[in-house]
Every structure is written in structure tokens, then in C-alpha cells.
N, C-alpha and C. Protein backbone atom coordinates (compact mmCIF):
# COMPACT_ATOMS: atom_id res chain seq x y z
N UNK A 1 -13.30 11.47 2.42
CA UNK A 1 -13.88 10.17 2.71
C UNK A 1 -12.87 9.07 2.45
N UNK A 2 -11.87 9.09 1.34
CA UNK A 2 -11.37 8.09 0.51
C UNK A 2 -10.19 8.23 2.30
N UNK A 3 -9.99 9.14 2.60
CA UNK A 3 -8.53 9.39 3.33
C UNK A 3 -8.93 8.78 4.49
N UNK A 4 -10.28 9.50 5.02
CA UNK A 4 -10.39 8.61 6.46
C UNK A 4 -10.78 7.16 6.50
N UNK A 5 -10.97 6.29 4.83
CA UNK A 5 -11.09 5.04 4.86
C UNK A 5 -9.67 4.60 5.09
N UNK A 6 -8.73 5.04 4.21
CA UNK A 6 -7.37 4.27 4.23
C UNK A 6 -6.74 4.75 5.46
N UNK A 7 -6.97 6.21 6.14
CA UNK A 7 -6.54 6.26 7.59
C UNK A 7 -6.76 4.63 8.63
N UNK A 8 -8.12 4.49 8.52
CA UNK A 8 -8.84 3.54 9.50
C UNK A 8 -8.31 2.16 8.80
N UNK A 9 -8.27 1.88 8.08
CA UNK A 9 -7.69 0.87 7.45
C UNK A 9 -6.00 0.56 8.26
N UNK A 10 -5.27 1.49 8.05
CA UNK A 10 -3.61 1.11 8.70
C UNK A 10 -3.91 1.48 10.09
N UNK A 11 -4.95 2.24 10.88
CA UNK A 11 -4.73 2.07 12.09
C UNK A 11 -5.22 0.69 12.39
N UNK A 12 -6.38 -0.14 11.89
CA UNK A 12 -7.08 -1.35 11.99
C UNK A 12 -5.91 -2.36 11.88
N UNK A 13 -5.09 -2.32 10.88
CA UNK A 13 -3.49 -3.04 10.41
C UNK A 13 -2.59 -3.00 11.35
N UNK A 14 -2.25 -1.94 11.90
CA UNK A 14 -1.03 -1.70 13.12
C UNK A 14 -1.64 -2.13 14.25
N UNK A 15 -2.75 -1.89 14.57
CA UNK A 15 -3.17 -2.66 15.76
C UNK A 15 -3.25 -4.28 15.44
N UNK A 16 -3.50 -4.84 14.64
CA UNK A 16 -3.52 -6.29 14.40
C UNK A 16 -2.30 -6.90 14.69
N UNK A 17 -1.01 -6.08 13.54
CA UNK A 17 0.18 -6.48 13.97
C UNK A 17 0.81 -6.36 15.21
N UNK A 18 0.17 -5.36 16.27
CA UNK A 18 0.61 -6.17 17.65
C UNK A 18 0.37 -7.03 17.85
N UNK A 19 -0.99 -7.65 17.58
CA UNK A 19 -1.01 -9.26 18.40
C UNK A 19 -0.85 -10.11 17.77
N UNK A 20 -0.18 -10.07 16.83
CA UNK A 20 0.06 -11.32 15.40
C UNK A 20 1.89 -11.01 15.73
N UNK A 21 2.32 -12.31 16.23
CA UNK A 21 4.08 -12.40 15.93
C UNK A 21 4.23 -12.84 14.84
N UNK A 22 5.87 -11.71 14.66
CA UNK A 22 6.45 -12.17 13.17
C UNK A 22 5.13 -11.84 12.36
N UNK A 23 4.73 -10.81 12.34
CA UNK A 23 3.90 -10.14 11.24
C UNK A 23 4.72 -9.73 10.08
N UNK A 24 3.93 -10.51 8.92
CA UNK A 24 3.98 -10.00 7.69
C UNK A 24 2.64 -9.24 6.56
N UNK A 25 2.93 -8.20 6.49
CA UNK A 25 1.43 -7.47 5.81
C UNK A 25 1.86 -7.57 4.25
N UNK A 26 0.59 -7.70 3.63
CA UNK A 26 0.58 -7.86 2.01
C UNK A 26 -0.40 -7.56 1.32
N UNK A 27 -0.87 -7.08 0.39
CA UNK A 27 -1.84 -6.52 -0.18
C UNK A 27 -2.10 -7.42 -1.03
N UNK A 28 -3.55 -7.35 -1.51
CA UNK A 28 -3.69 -8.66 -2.62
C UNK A 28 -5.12 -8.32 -3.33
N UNK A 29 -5.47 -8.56 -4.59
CA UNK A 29 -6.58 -8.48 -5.22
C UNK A 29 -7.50 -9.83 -4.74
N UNK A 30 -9.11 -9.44 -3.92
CA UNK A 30 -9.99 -10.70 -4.02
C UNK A 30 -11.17 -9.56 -4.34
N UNK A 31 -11.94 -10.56 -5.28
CA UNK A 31 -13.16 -10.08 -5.66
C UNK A 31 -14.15 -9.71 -4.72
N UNK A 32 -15.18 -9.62 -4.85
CA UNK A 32 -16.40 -9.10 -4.52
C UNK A 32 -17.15 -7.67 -4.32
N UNK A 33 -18.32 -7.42 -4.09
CA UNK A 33 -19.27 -6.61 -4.63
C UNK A 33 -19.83 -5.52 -3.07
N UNK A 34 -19.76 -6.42 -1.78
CA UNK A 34 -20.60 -5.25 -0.90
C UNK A 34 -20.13 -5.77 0.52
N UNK A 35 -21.13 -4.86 1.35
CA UNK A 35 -20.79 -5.05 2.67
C UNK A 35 -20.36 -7.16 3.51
N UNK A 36 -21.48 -7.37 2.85
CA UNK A 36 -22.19 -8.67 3.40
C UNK A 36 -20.46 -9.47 2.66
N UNK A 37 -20.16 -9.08 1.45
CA UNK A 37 -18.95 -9.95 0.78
C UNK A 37 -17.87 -9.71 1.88
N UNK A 38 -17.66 -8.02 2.45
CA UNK A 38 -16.31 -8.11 3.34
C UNK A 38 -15.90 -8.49 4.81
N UNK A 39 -17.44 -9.03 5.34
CA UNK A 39 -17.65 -9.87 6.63
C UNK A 39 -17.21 -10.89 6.24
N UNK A 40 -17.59 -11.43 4.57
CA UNK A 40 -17.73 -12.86 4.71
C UNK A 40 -15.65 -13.46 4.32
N UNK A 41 -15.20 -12.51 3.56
CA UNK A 41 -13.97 -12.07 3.21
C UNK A 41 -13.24 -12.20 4.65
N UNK A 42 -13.35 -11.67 5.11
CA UNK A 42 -12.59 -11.19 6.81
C UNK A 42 -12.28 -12.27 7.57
N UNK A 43 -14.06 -12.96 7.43
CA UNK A 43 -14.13 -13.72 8.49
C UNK A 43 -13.18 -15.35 7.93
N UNK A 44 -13.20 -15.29 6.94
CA UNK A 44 -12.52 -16.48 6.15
C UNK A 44 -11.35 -16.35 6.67
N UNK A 45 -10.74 -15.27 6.08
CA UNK A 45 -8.98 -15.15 6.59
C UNK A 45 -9.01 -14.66 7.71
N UNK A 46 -9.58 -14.50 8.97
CA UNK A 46 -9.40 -13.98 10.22
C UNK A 46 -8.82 -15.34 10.80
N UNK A 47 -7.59 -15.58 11.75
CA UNK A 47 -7.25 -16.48 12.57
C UNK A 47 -6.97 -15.99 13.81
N UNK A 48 -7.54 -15.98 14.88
CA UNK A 48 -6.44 -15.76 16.37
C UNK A 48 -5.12 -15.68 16.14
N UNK A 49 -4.65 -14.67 16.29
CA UNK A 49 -3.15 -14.86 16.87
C UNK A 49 -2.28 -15.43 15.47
N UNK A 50 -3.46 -15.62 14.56
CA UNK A 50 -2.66 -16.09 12.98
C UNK A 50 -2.70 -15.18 12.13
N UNK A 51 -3.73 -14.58 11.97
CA UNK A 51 -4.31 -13.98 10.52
C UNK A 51 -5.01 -12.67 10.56
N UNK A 52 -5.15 -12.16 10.22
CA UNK A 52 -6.26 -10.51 9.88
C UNK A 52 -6.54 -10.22 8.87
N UNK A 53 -7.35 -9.93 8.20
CA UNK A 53 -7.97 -9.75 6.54
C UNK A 53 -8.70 -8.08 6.80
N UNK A 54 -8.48 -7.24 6.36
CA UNK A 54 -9.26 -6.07 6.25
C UNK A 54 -9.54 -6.08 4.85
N UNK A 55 -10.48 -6.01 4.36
CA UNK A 55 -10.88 -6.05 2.41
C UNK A 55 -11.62 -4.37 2.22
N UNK A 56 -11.09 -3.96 1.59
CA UNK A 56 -11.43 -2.99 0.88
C UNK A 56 -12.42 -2.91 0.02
N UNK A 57 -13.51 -2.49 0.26
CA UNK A 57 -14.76 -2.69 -1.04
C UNK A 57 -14.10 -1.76 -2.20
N UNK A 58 -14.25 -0.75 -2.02
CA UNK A 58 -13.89 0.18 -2.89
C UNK A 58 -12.58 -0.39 -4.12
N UNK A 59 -11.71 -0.48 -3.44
CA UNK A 59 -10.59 -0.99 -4.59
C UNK A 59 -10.73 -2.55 -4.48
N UNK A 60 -11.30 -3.04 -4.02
CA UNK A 60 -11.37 -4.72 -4.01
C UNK A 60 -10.19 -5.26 -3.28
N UNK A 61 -8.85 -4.59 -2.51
CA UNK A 61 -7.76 -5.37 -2.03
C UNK A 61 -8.38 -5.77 -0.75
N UNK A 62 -7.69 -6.82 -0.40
CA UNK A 62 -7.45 -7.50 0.90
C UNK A 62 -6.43 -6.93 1.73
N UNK A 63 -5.82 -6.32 2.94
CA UNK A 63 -5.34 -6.36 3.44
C UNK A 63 -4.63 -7.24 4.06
N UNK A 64 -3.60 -8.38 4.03
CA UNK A 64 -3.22 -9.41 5.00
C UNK A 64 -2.47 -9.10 5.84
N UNK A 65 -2.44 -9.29 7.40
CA UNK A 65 -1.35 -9.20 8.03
C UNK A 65 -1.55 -11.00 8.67
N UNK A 66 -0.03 -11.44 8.95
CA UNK A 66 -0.05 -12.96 9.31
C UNK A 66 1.20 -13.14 10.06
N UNK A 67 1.06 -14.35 11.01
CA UNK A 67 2.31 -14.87 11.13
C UNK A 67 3.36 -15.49 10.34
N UNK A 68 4.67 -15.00 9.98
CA UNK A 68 4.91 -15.56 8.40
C UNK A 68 6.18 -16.79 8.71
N UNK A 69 6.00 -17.19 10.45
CA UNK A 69 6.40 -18.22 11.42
C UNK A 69 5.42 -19.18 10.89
N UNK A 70 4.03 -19.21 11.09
CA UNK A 70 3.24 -20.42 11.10
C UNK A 70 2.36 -20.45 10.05
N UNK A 71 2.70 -19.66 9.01
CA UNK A 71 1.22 -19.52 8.06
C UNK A 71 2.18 -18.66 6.78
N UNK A 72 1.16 -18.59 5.62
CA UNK A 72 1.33 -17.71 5.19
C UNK A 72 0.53 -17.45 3.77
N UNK A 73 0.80 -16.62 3.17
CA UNK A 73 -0.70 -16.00 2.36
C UNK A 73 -1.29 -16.68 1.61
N UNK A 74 -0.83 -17.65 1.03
CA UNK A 74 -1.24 -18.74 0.26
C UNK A 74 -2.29 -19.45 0.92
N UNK A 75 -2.02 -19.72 1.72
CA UNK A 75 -2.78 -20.70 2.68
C UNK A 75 -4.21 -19.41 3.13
N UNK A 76 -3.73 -18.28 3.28
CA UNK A 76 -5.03 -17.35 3.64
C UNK A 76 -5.86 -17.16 2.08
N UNK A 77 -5.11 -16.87 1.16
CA UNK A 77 -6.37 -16.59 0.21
C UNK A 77 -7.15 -17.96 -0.51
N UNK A 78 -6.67 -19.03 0.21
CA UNK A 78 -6.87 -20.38 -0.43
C UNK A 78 -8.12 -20.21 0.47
N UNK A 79 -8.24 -19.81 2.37
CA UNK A 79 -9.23 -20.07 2.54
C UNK A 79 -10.52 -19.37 2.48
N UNK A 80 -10.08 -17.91 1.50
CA UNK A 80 -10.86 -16.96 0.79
C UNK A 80 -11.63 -17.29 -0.40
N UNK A 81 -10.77 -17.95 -0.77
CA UNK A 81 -11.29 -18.72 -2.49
C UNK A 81 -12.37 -19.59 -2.27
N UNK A 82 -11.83 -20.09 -0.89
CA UNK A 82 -13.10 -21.18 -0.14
C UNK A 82 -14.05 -20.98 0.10
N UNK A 83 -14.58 -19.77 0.75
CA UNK A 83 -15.33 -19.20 1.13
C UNK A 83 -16.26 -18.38 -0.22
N UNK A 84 -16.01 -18.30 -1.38
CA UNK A 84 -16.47 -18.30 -2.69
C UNK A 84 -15.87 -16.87 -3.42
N UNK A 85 -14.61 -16.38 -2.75
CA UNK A 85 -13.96 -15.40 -3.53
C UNK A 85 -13.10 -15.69 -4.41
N UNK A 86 -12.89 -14.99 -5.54
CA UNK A 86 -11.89 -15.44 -6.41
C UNK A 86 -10.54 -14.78 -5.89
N UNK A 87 -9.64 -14.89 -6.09
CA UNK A 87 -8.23 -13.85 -5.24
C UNK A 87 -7.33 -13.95 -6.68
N UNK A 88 -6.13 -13.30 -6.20
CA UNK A 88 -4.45 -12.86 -7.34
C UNK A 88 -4.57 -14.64 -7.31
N UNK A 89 -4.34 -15.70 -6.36
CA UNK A 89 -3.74 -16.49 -6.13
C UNK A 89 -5.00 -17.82 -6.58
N UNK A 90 -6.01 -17.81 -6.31
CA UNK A 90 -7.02 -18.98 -6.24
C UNK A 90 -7.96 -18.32 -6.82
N UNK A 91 -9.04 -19.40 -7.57
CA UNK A 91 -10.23 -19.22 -8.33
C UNK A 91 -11.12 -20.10 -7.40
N UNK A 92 -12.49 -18.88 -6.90
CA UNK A 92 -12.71 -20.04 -6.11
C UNK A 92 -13.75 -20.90 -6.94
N UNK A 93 -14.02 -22.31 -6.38
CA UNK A 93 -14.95 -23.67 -7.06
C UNK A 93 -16.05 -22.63 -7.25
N UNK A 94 -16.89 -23.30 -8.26
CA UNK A 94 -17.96 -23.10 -8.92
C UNK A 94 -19.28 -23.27 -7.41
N UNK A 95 -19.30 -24.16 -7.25
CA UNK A 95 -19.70 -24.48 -6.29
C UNK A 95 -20.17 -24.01 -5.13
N UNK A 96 -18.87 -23.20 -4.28
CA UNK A 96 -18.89 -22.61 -2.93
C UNK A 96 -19.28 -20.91 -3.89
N UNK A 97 -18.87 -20.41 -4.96
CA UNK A 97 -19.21 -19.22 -5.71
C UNK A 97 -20.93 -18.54 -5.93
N UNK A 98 -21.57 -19.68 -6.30
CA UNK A 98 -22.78 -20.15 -6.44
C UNK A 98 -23.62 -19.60 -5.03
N UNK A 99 -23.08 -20.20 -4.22
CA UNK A 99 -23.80 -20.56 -3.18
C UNK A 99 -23.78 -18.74 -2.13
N UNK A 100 -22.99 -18.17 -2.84
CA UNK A 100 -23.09 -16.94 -2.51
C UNK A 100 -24.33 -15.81 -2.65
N UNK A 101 -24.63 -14.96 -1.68
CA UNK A 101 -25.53 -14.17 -2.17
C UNK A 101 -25.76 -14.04 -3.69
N UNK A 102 -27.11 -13.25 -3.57
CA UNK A 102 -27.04 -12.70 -5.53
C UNK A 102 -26.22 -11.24 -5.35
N UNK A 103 -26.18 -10.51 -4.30
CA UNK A 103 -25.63 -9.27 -4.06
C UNK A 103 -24.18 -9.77 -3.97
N UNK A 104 -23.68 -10.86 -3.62
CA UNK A 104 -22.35 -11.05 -3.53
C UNK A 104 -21.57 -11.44 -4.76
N UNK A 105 -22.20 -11.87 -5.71
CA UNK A 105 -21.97 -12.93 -7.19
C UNK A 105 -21.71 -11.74 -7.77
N UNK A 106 -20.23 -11.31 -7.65
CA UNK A 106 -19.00 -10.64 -9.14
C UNK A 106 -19.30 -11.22 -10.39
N UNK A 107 -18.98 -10.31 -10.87
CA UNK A 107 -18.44 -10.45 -12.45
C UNK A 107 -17.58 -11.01 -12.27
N UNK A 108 -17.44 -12.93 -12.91
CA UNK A 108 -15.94 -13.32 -13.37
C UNK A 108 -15.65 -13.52 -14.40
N UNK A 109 -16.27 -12.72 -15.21
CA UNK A 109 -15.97 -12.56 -16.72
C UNK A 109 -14.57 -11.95 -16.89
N UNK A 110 -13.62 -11.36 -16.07
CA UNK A 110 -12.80 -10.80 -16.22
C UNK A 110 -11.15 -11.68 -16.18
């Protein structure tokens, strides 16, 4: 199970990086708890032709692949944090955190 997740995972990645120029891929710790968190995860850092987010429930990483021409990861997990995830890089506001499912609301006791 664990194999054909991370299989589908780098085929999902290599296909992205065709249509993303000047792709750069990076792995990164963002929180959350379930399905509904890695739509909402994805859809944050997803850009046309900019960005791709695959999130891993299981180990909690993010997948990034990006243009590292017009963007770059900072700017993607900033708009993850936004979206009410905490990431390696940003804590997200109290605020947008809150406003998250009760199924989505991590432990940030850590």
C-alpha cells in the first residue's frame, strides 16, 4: 500500500514537471489531519503553469514542484499557511486556523 502511494505520488510529480518550466521539486513538512485538509492543502499551492502541491496524509509532507523562474517555495507555503496550515516555513494566523474544519484542526501543541 505504502509503495503504490509513493509510486503514484512521483508519477503525479513527473507529470506536473512537464508542464511547469524550470521546475524545481522540494519536500516540506505542513500539518494537517485528513482527506478534506489535502484538497484544501493542494488547492492553496496549486498555480497553472506555476505550482503543484501533492501532500501526503500519511507522513504529513507536501510535495512542491514550481517554477523556480517566477515563484518559489516561500511564497507557496506562505499561501498554505494562509489557507490555515502550519508549514517548516509559516505558522498559519490564528484566525484562518480556526476557521478550519473540526476534522481538519491539528495538534499545534508541537
Amino acid at each position: 500500500m505504502r509503495t503504490s502511494l509513493v509510486l503514484l505520488t512521483l508519477i503525479t510529480t513527473m507529470s506536473c514537471q512537464s508542464s511547469i518550466e524550470n521546475a524545481k521539486t522540494v519536500e516540506r513538512k505542513v500539518s494537517g489531519n485528513c482527506g478534506m485538509c489535502k484538497k484544501r492543502i493542494e488547492s492553496a499551492g496549486n498555480q497553472s503553469r506555476l505550482s503543484n502541491v501533492t501532500w501526503d496524509k500519511e507522513l504529513k509532507v507536501a510535495t512542491i514542484v514550481f517554477d523556480s523562474l517566477k515563484t518559489d517555495e516561500s511564497k507557496i507555503l506562505e499561501l498554505i499557511a494562509k489557507s490555515g496550515y502550519d508549514n517548516e516555513e509559516f505558522v498559519a494566523d490564528s484566525v484562518d486556523y480556526n476557521s478550519l474544519h473540526e476534522c481538519c484542526q491539528y495538534d499545534r501543541s508541537k
